[in-house]
C-alpha atoms as a PDB file:
ATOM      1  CA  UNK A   1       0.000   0.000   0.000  1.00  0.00           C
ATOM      2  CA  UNK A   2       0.975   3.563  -1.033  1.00  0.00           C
ATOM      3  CA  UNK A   3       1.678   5.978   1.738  1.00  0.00           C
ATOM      4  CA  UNK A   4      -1.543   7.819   0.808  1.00  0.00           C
ATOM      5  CA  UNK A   5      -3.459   4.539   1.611  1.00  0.00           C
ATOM      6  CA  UNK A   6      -1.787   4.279   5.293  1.00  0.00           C
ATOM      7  CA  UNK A   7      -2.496   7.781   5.784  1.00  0.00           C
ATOM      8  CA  UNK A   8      -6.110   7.693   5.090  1.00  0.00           C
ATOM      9  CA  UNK A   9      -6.486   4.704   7.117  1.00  0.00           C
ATOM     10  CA  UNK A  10      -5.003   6.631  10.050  1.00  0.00           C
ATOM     11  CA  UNK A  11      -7.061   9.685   9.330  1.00  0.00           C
ATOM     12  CA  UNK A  12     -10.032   7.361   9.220  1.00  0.00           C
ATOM     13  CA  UNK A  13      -8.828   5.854  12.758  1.00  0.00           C
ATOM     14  CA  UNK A  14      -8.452   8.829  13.869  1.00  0.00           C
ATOM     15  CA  UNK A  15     -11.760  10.358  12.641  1.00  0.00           C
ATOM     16  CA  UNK A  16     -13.393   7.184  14.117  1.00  0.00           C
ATOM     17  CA  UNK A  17     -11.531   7.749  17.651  1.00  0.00           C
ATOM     18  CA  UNK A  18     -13.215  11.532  17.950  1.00  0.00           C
ATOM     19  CA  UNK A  19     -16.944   9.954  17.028  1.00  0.00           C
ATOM     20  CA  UNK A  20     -18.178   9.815  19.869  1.00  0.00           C
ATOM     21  CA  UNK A  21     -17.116  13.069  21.211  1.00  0.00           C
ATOM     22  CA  UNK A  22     -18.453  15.114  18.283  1.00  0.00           C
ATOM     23  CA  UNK A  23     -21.502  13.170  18.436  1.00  0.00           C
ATOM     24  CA  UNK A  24     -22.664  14.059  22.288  1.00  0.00           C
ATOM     25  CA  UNK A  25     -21.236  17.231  21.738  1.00  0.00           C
ATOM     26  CA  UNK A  26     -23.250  17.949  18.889  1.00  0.00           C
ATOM     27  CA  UNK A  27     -26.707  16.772  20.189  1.00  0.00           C
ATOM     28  CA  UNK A  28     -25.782  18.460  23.454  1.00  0.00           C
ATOM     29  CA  UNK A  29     -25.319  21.705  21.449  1.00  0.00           C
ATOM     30  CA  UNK A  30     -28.662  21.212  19.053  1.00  0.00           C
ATOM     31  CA  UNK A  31     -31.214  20.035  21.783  1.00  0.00           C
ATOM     32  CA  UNK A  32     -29.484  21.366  24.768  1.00  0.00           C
ATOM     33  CA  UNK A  33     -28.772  19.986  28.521  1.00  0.00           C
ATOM     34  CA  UNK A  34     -30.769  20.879  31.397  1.00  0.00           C
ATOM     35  CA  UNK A  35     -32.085  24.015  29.125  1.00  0.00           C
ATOM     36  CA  UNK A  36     -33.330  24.764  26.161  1.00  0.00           C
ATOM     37  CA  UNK A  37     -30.326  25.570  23.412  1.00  0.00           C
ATOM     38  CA  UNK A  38     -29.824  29.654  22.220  1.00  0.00           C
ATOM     39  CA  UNK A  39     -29.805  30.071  18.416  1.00  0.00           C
ATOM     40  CA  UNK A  40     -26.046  30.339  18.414  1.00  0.00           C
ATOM     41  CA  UNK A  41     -25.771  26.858  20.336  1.00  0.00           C
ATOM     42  CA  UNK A  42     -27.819  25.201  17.625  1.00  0.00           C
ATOM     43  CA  UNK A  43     -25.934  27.158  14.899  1.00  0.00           C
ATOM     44  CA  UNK A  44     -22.413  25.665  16.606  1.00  0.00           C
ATOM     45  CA  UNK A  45     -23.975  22.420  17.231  1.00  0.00           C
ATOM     46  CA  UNK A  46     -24.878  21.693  13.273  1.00  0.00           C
ATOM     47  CA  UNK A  47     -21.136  23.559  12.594  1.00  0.00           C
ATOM     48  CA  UNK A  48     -19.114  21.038  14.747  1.00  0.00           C
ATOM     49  CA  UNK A  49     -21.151  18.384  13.018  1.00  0.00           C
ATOM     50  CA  UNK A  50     -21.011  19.695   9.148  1.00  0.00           C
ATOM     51  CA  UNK A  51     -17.275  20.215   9.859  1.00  0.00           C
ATOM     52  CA  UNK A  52     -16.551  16.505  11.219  1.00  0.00           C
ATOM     53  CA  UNK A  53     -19.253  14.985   8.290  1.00  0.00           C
ATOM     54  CA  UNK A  54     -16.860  17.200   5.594  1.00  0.00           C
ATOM     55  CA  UNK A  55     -13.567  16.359   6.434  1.00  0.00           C
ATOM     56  CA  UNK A  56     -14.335  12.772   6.533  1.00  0.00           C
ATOM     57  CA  UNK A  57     -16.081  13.351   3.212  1.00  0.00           C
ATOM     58  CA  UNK A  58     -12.782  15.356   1.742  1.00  0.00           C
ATOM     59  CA  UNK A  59     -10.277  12.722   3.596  1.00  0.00           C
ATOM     60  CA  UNK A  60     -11.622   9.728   1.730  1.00  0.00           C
ATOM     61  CA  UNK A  61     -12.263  12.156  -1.413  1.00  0.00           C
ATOM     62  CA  UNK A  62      -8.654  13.024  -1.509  1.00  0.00           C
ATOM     63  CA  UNK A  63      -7.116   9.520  -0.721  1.00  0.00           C
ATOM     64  CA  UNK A  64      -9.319   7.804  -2.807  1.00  0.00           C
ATOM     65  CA  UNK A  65      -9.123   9.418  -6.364  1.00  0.00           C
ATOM     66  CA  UNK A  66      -6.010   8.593  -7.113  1.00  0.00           C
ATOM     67  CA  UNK A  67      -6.615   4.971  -7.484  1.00  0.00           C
ATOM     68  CA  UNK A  68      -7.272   4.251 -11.182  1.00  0.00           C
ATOM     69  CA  UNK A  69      -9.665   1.955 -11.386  1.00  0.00           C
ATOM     70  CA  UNK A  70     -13.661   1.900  -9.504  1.00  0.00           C
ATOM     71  CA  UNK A  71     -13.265  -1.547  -8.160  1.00  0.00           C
ATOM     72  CA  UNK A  72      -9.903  -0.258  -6.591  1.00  0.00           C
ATOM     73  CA  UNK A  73     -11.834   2.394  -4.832  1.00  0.00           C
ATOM     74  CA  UNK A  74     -15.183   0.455  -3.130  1.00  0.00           C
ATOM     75  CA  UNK A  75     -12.493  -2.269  -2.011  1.00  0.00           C
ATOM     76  CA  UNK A  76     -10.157   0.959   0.097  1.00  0.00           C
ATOM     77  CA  UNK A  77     -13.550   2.419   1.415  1.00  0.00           C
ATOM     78  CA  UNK A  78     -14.431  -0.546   1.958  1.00  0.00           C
ATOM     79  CA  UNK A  79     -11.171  -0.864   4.238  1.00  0.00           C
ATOM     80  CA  UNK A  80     -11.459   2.512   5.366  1.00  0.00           C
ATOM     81  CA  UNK A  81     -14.756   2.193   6.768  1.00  0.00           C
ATOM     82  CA  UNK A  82     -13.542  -1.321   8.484  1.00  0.00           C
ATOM     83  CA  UNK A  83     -10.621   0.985   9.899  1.00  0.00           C
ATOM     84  CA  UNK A  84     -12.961   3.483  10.934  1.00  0.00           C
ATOM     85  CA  UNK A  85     -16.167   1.459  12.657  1.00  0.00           C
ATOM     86  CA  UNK A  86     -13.348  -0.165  14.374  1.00  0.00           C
ATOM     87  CA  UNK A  87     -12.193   2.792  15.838  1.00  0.00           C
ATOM     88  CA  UNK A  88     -15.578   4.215  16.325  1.00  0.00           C
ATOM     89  CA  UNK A  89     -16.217   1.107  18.433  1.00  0.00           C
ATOM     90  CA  UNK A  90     -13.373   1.061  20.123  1.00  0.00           C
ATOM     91  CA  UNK A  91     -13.602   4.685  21.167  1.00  0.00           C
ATOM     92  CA  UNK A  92     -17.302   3.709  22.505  1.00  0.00           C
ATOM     93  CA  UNK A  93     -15.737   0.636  24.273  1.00  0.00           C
ATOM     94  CA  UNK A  94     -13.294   3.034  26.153  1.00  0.00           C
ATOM     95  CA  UNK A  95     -15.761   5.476  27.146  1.00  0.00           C
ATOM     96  CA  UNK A  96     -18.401   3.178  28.808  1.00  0.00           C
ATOM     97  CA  UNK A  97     -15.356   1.198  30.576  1.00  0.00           C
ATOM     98  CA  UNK A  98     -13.630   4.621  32.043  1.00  0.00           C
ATOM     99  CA  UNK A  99     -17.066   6.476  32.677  1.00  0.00           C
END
């Protein structure tokens, strides 16, 4: 594998380790916590999120068009996604164990 390969896979991992945060942080943010959210808490809430959903969108975009053939490409997002569930779960895993 290319170095552009191992460095979306550890973008993907890494992507997959912050999940969880961006995801509380984001709800927290849209629907609030113990009070109902301002406008600008909403407006940062759906930021944080557009911002995570986009980079993971431009990460695999970048990594992934240099491969030459469409086959070639479903098989690494394939592997990226593996990479990246794995983390996900992982960082899930830690979370419910430490808190």
């Amino acid at each position: 594998m290319s170095r552009l390969s191992w460095l979306g896979i550890i973008l993907n991992v890494l992507l997959g380790l912050i999940f969880p945060f961006v995801l509380v942080g984001g709800i927290v943010l849209i629907y609030g916590f113990m009070s109902p959210p301002t406008g600008v808490q909403r407006i940062e809430g759906v930021a944080i999120l557009l911002v995570y959903l986009s980079s993971l969108i431009a990460i695999n975009v970048t990594v992934l068009r240099k491969l030459s053939t469409a086959k070639e490409r479903w098989y690494r997002l394939l592997i990226h996604a593996m990479w990246f569930i794995a983390a996900l779960i992982a960082s899930f895993i830690w979370l419910r164990i430490r808190g």
